[in-house]
Protein backbone atom coordinates (compact mmCIF):
# COMPACT_ATOMS: atom_id res chain seq x y z
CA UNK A 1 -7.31 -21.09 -3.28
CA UNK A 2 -10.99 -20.47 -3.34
CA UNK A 3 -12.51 -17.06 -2.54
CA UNK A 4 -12.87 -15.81 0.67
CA UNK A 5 -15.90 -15.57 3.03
CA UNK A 6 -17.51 -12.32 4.06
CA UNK A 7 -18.69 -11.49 7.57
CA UNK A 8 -20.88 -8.75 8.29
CA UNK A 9 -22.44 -10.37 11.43
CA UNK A 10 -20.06 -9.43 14.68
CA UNK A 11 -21.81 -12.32 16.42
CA UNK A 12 -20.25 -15.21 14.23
CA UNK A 13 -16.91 -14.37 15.40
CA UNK A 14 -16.70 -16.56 18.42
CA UNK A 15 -12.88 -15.62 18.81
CA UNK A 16 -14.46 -12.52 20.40
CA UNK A 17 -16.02 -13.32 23.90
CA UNK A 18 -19.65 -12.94 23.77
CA UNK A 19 -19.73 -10.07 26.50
CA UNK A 20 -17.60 -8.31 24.13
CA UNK A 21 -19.37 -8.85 20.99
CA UNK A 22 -22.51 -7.39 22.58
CA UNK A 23 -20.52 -4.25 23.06
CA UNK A 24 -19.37 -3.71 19.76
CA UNK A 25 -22.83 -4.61 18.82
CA UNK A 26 -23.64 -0.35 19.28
CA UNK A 27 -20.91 -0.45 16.89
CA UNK A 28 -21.83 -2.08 14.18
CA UNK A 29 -25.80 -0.62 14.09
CA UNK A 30 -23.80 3.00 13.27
CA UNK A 31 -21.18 1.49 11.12
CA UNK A 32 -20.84 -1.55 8.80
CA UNK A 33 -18.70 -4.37 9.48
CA UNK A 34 -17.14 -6.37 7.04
CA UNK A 35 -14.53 -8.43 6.79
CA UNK A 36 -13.01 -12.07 5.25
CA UNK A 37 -11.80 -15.63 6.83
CA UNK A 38 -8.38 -14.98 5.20
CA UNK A 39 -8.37 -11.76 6.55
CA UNK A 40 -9.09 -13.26 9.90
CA UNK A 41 -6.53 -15.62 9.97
CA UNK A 42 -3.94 -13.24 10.26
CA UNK A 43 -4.99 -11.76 13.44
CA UNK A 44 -3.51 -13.36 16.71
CA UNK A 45 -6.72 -13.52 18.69
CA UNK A 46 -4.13 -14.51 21.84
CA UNK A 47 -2.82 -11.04 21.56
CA UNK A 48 -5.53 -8.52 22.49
CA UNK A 49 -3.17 -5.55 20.90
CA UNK A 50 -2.67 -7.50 17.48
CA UNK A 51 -2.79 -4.45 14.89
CA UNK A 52 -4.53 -6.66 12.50
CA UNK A 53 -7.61 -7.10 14.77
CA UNK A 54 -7.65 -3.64 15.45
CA UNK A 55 -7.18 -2.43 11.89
CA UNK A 56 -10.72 -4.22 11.00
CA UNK A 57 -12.63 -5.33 14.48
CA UNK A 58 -15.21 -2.21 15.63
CA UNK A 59 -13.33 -0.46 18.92
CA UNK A 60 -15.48 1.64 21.82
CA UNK A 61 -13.81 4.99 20.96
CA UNK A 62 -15.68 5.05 17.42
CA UNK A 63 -18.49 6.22 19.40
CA UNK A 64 -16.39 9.03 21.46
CA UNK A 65 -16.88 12.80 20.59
CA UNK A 66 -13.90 13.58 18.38
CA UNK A 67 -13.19 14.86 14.77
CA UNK A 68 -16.00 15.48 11.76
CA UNK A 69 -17.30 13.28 8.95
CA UNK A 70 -15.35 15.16 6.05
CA UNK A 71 -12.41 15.66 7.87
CA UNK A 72 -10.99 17.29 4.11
CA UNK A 73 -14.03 18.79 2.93
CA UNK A 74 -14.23 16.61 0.06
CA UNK A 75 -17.81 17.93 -0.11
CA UNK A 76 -16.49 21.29 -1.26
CA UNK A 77 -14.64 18.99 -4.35
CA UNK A 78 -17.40 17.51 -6.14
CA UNK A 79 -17.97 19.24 -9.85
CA UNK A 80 -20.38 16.88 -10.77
CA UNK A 81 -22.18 14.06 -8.91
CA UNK A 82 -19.73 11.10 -8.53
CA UNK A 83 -16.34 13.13 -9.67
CA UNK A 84 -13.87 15.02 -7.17
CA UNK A 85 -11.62 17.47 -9.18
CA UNK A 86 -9.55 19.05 -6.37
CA UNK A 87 -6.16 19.68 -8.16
CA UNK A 88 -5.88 20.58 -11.98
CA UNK A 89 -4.50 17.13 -13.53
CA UNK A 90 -6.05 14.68 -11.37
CA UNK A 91 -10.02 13.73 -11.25
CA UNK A 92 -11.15 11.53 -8.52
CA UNK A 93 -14.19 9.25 -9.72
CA UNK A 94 -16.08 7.85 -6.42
CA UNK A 95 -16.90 4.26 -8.24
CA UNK A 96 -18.06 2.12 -4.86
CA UNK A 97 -19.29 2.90 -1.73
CA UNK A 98 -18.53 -1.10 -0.57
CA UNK A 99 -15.19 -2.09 1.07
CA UNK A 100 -13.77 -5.13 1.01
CA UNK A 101 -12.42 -4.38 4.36
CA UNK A 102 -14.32 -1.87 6.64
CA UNK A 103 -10.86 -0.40 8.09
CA UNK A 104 -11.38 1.05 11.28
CA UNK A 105 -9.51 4.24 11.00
CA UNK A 106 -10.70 5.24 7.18
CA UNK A 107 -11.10 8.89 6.51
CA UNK A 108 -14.09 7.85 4.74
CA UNK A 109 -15.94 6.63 7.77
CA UNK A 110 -18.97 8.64 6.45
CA UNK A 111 -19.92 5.93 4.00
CA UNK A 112 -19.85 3.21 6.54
CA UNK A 113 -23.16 5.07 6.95
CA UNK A 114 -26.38 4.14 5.23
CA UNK A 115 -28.00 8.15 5.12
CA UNK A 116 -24.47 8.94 2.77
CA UNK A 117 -24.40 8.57 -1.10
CA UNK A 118 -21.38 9.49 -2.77
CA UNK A 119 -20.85 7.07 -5.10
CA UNK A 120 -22.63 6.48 -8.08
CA UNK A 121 -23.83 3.87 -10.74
CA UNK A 122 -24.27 6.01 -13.17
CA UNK A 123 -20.04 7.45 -14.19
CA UNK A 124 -21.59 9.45 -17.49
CA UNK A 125 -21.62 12.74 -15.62
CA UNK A 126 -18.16 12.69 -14.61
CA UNK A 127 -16.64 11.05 -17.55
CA UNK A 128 -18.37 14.23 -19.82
CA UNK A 129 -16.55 16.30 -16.91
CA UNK A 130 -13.20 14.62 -17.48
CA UNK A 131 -13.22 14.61 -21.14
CA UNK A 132 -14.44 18.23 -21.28
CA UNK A 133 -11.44 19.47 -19.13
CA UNK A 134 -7.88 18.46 -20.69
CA UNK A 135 -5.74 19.10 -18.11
CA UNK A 136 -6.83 16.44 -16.11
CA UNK A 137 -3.87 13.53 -17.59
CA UNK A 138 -4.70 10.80 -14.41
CA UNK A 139 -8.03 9.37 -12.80
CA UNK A 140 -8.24 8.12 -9.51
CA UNK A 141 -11.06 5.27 -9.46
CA UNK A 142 -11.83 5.20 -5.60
CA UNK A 143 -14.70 4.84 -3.17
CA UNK A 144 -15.07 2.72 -0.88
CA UNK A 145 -12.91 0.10 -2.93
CA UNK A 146 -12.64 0.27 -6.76
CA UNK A 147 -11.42 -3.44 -7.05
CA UNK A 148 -14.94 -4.16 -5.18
CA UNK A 149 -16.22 -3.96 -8.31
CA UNK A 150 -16.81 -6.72 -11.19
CA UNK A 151 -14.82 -7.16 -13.60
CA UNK A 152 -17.44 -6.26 -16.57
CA UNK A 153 -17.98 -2.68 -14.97
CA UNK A 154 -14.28 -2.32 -14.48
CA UNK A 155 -13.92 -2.60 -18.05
CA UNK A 156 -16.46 -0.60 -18.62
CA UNK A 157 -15.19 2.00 -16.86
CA UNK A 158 -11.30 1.36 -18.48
CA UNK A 159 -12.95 1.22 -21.90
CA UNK A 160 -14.37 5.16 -21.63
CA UNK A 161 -11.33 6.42 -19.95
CA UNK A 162 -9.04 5.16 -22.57
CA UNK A 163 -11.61 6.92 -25.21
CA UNK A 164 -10.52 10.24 -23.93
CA UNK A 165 -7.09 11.21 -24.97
CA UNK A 166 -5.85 13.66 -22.27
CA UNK A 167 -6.56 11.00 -19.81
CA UNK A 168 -2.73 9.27 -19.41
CA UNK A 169 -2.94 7.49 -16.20
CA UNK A 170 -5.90 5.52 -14.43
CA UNK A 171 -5.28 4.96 -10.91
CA UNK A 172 -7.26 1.80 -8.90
CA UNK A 173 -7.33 2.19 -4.86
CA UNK A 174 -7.96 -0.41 -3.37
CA UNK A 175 -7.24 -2.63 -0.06
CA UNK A 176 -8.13 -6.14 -1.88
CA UNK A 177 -4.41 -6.55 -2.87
CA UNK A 178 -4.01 -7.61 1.30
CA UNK A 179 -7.51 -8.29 2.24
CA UNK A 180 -8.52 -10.64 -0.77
CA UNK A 181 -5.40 -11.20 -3.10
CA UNK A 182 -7.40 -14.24 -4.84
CA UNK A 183 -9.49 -11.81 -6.09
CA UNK A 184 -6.68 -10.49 -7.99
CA UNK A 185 -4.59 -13.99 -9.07
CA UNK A 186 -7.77 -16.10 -9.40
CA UNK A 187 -9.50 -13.42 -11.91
CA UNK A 188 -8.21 -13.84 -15.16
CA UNK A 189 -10.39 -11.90 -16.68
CA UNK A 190 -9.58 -8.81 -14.45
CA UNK A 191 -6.05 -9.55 -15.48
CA UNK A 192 -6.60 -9.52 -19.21
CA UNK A 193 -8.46 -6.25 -18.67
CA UNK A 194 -5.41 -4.87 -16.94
CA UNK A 195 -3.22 -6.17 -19.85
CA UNK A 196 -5.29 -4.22 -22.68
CA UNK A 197 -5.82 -1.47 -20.87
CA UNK A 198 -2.08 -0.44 -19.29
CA UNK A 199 -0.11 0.30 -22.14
CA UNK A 200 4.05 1.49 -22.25
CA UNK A 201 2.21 4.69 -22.66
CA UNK A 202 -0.83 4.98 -20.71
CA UNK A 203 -0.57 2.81 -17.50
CA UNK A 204 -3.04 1.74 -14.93
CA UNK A 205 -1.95 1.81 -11.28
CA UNK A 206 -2.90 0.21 -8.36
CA UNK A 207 -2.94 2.61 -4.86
CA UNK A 208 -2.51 -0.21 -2.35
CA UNK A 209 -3.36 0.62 1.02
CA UNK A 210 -0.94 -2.06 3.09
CA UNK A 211 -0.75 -0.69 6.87
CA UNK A 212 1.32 -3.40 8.70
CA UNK A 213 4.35 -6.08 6.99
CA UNK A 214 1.78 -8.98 8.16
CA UNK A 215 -0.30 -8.16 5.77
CA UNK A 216 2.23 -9.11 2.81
CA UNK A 217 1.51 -12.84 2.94
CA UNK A 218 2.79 -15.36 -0.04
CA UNK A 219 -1.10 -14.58 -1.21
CA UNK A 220 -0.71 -11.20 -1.16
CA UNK A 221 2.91 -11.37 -2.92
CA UNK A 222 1.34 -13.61 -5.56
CA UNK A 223 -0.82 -11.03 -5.91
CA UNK A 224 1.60 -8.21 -6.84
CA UNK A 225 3.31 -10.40 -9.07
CA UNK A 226 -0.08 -11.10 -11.28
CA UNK A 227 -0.47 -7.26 -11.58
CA UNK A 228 3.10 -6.68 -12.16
CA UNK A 229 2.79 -9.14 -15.46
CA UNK A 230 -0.63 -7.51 -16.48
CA UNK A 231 1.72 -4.27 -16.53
CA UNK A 232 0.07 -2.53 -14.25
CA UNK A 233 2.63 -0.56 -11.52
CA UNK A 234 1.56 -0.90 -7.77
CA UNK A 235 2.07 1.20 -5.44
CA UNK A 236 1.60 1.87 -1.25
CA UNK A 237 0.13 4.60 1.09
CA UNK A 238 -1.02 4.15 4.31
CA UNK A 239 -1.45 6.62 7.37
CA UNK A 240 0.36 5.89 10.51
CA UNK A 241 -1.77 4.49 13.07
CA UNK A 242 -1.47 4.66 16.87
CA UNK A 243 -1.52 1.04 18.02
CA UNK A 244 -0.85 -0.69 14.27
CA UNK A 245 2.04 0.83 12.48
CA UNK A 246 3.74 3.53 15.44
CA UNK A 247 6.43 1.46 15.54
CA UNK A 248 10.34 2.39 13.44
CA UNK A 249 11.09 -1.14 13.08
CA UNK A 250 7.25 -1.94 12.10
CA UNK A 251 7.11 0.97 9.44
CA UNK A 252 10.78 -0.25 8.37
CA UNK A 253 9.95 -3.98 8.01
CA UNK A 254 7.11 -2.67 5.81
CA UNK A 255 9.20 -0.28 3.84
CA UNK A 256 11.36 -2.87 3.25
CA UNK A 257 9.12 -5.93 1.83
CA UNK A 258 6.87 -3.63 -0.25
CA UNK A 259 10.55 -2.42 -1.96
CA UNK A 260 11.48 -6.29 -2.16
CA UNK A 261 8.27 -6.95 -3.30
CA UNK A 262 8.37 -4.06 -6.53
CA UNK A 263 5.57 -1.86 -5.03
CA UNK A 264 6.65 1.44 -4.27
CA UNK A 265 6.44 3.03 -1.08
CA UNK A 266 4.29 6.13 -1.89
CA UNK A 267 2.52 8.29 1.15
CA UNK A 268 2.64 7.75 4.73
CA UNK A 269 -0.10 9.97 5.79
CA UNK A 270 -1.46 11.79 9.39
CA UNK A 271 -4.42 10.26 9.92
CA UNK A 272 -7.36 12.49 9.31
CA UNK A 273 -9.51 13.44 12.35
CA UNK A 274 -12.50 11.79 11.35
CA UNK A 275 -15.08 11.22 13.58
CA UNK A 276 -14.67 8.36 15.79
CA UNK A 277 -10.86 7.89 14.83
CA UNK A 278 -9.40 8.78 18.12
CA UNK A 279 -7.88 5.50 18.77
CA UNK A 280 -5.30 5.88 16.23
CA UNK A 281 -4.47 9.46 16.25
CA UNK A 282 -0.56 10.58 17.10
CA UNK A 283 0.53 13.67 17.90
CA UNK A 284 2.32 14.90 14.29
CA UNK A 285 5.82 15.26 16.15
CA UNK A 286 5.36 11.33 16.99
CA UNK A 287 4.51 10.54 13.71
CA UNK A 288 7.45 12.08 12.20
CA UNK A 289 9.90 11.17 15.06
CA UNK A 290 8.84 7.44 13.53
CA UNK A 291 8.65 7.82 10.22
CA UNK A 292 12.29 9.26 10.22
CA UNK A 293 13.77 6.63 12.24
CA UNK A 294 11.64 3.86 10.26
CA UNK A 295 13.67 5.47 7.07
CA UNK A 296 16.75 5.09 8.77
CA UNK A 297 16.59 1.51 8.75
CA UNK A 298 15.79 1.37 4.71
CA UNK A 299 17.61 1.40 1.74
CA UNK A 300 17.02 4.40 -0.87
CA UNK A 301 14.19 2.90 -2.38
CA UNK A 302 12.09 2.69 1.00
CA UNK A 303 13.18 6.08 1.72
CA UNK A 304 10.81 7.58 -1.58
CA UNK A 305 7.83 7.24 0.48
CA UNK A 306 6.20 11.08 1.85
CA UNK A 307 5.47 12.15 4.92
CA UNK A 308 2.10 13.96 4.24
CA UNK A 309 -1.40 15.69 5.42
CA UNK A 310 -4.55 15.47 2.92
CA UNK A 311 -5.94 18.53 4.43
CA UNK A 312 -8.56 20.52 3.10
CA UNK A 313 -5.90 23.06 1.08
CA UNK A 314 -3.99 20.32 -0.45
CA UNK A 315 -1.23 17.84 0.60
CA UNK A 316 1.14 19.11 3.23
CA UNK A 317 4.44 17.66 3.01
CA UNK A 318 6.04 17.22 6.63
CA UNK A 319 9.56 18.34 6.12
CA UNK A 320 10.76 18.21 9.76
CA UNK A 321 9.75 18.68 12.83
CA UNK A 322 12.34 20.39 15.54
CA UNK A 323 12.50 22.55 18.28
CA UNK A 324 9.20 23.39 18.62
CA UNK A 325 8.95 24.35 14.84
CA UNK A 326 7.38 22.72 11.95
CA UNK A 327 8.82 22.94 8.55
CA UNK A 328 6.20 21.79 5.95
CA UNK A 329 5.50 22.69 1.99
CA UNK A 330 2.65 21.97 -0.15
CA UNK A 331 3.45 19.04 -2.24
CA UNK A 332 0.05 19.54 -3.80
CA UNK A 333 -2.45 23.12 -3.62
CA UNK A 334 -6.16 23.15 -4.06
CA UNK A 335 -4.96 26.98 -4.89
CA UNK A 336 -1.94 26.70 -6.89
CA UNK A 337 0.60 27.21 -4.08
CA UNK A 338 2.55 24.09 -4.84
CA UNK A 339 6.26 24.52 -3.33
CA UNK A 340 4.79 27.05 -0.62
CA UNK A 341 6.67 26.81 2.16
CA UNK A 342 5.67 27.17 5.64
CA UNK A 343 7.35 27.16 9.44
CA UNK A 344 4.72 27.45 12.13
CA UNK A 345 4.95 26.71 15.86
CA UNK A 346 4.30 23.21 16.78
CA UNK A 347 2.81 22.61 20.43
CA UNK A 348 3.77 19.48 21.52
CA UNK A 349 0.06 17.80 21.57
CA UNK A 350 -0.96 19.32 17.72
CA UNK A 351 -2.11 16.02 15.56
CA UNK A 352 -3.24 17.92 12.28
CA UNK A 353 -1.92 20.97 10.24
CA UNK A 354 -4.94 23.41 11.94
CA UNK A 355 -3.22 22.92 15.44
CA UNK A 356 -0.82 24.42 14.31
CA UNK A 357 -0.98 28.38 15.83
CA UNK A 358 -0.95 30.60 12.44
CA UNK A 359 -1.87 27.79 9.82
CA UNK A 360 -4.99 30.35 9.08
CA UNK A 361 -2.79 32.43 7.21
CA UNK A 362 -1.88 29.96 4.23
CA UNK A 363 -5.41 28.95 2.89
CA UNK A 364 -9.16 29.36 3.46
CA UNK A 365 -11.87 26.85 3.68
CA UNK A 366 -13.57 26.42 -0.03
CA UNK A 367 -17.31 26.76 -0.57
CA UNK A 368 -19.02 24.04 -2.33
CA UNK A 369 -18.65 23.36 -5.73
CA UNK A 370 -21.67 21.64 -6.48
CA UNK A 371 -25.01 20.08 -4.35
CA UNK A 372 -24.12 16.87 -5.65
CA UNK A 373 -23.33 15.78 -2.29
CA UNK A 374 -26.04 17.41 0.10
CA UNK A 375 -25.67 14.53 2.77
CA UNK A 376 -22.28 14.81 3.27
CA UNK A 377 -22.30 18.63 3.27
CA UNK A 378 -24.92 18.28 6.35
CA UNK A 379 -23.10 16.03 8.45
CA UNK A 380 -19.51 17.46 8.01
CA UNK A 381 -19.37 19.66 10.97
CA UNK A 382 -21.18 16.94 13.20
CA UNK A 383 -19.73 15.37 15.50
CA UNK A 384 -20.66 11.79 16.84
């Protein structure tokens, strides 16, 4: 199968009536659109709720007042232009501010925007950063979409990492494995790449970001399979989304084909509240009423996957949920309290861990590290 075609040009999709493509039109001046004919052909354009159409077409409520830009305060992570080093073993390299898909709900919404720079051509600084601090053992390669990237600069990028010893683990997100699995089976070259650089001992891993069972096509599974061989281990997150995956028996079906399928189910997240990201927001009692039952309808394997918040103090693992109460931990801490655990009052409409009444009193918001990131740091407070 040949490579996909990009669209970045709402007006060519004539599935969309023209009355409504002039509406998203205010969309797609603010943010960029961008999306594939493969892609395409899995949404049912008959169904005007198909979660695939509304995981990558623009919706009104992007434009609505609600949530900020850095929704985590990544801005308060950078150490050195480029490089994120939030928790002690793990450095976060931003690699690509270009998507394959342009996913409606990302946390990184920011970059859809031209006045934001994050990423950067130039990975020196923050591989002198990473080989200068030996506790960090894993390096997440992330953007945007690291598999965006060619093949040559991937290498690259594989080739300097592997010359630092303390670095065990390199870790790829990326959407591509759904959105343009040919890039992935049709690239030999990426493959071999994969295959010298994920040893028994130091393995690369891809952070797939699969949000809906539909998305798993025979493509997509041929996909996984081509990384499996190059030994790289693949694994899923996704956040659950109001209108896409708020369904048990969606979230099981997908728990269930990505354990059939040898990619482990990894995060389910609370989606951030990013600006414009209203539209899929639940409130956090929702999300883990389905999560639970969408476990309940797994095997053992599914049931690995973590119920979690990337908030600004680390990731919040959602124990429970009951009678009013939540009962959370850190599963990671920007401050070393891994383990903490925490039971707060949980009003019925709260969507994100500062709704919660008392949250103040387990962390405080971080200054920033560095000015590496100026632009975001202005527009993190503003709203749309």
């Amino acid at each position: 199968m040949s490579q996909p075609k990009y669209i970045t040009d709402i007006d060519k999709l004539t599935n969309i009536p023209e009355k409504d493509r002039e509406k998203l039109k205010r969309i797609t001046d603010k943010f960029v659109f961008r999306v594939n004919d493969y892609y395409l052909n899995l949404i049912d354009w008959n169904d005007p709720a198909d979660p695939i159409r509304k995981l990558v077409i623009p919706n009104e409520d992007e434009l609505g007042e609600y949530g900020r830009w850095d929704a985590s305060d990544e801005d308060t992570n950078y150490v050195v232009p480029g490089c994120q080093h939030k928790y002690g073993s793990t450095a976060l390299l931003i690699v690509s501010e270009v998507c394959g898909a342009y996913c409606r709900y990302c946390f990184r919404k920011r970059l859809f925007r031209n006045d934001v720079k994050e990423a950067v051509s130039d990975v020196e600084p923050g591989m002198e950063y990473i080989a200068e601090h030996p506790e960090i053992n894993n390096v997440l390669l992330t953007g945007g979409d690291s598999l965006i990237l060619g093949t040559p600069k991937l290498r690259t990028i594989f080739e300097r990492l592997r010359a630092i010893d303390h670095v065990q683990i390199i870790r790829l997100g990326s959407k591509l494995p759904v959105f343009n699995p040919m890039r992935i089976y049709e690239d030999e070259a990426l493959l071999e790449t994969i295959r010298t650089y994920s040893s028994p001992q130091k393995r690369i891993y891809i952070m797939a970001h699969i949000n809906h069972p539909r998305e798993i096509t025979p493509e997509a599974m041929r996909g996984f399979e081509a990384l499996h061989q190059a030994g790289a281990i693949v694994v899923n997150q996704t956040p659950v989304l109001r209108g896409i995956n708020d369904d048990p028996e969606v979230l099981g079906e997908l728990l269930d084909k990505l354990s059939w399928a040898g990619v482990t189910p990894y995060y389910f997240f609370v989606n951030r509240p990013v600006a414009g990201n209203k539209a899929f927001v639940l409130a956090l009692k929702e999300v883990y009423e389905i999560v639970e039952k969408a476990k309940a309808l797994t095997s053992g394997l599914g049931k690995r996957v973590r119920l979690s918040m990337s908030h600004t103090s680390g990731k919040i693992e959602i124990l429970a949920i009951e009678n009013g109460k939540a009962y959370l931990k850190y599963h990671q801490s920007r401050d070393g309290h891994y383990g903490r655990f925490m039971t707060l009052d949980c009003p019925e409409d709260a969507s994100w861990f500062d709704d919660l009444p008392g949250n103040e009193r387990y962390w405080a918001k971080p200054s920033k590290k560095t000015d590496a990131v100026v632009s975001v740091n202005a527009l993190s407070d503003n709203r749309l």
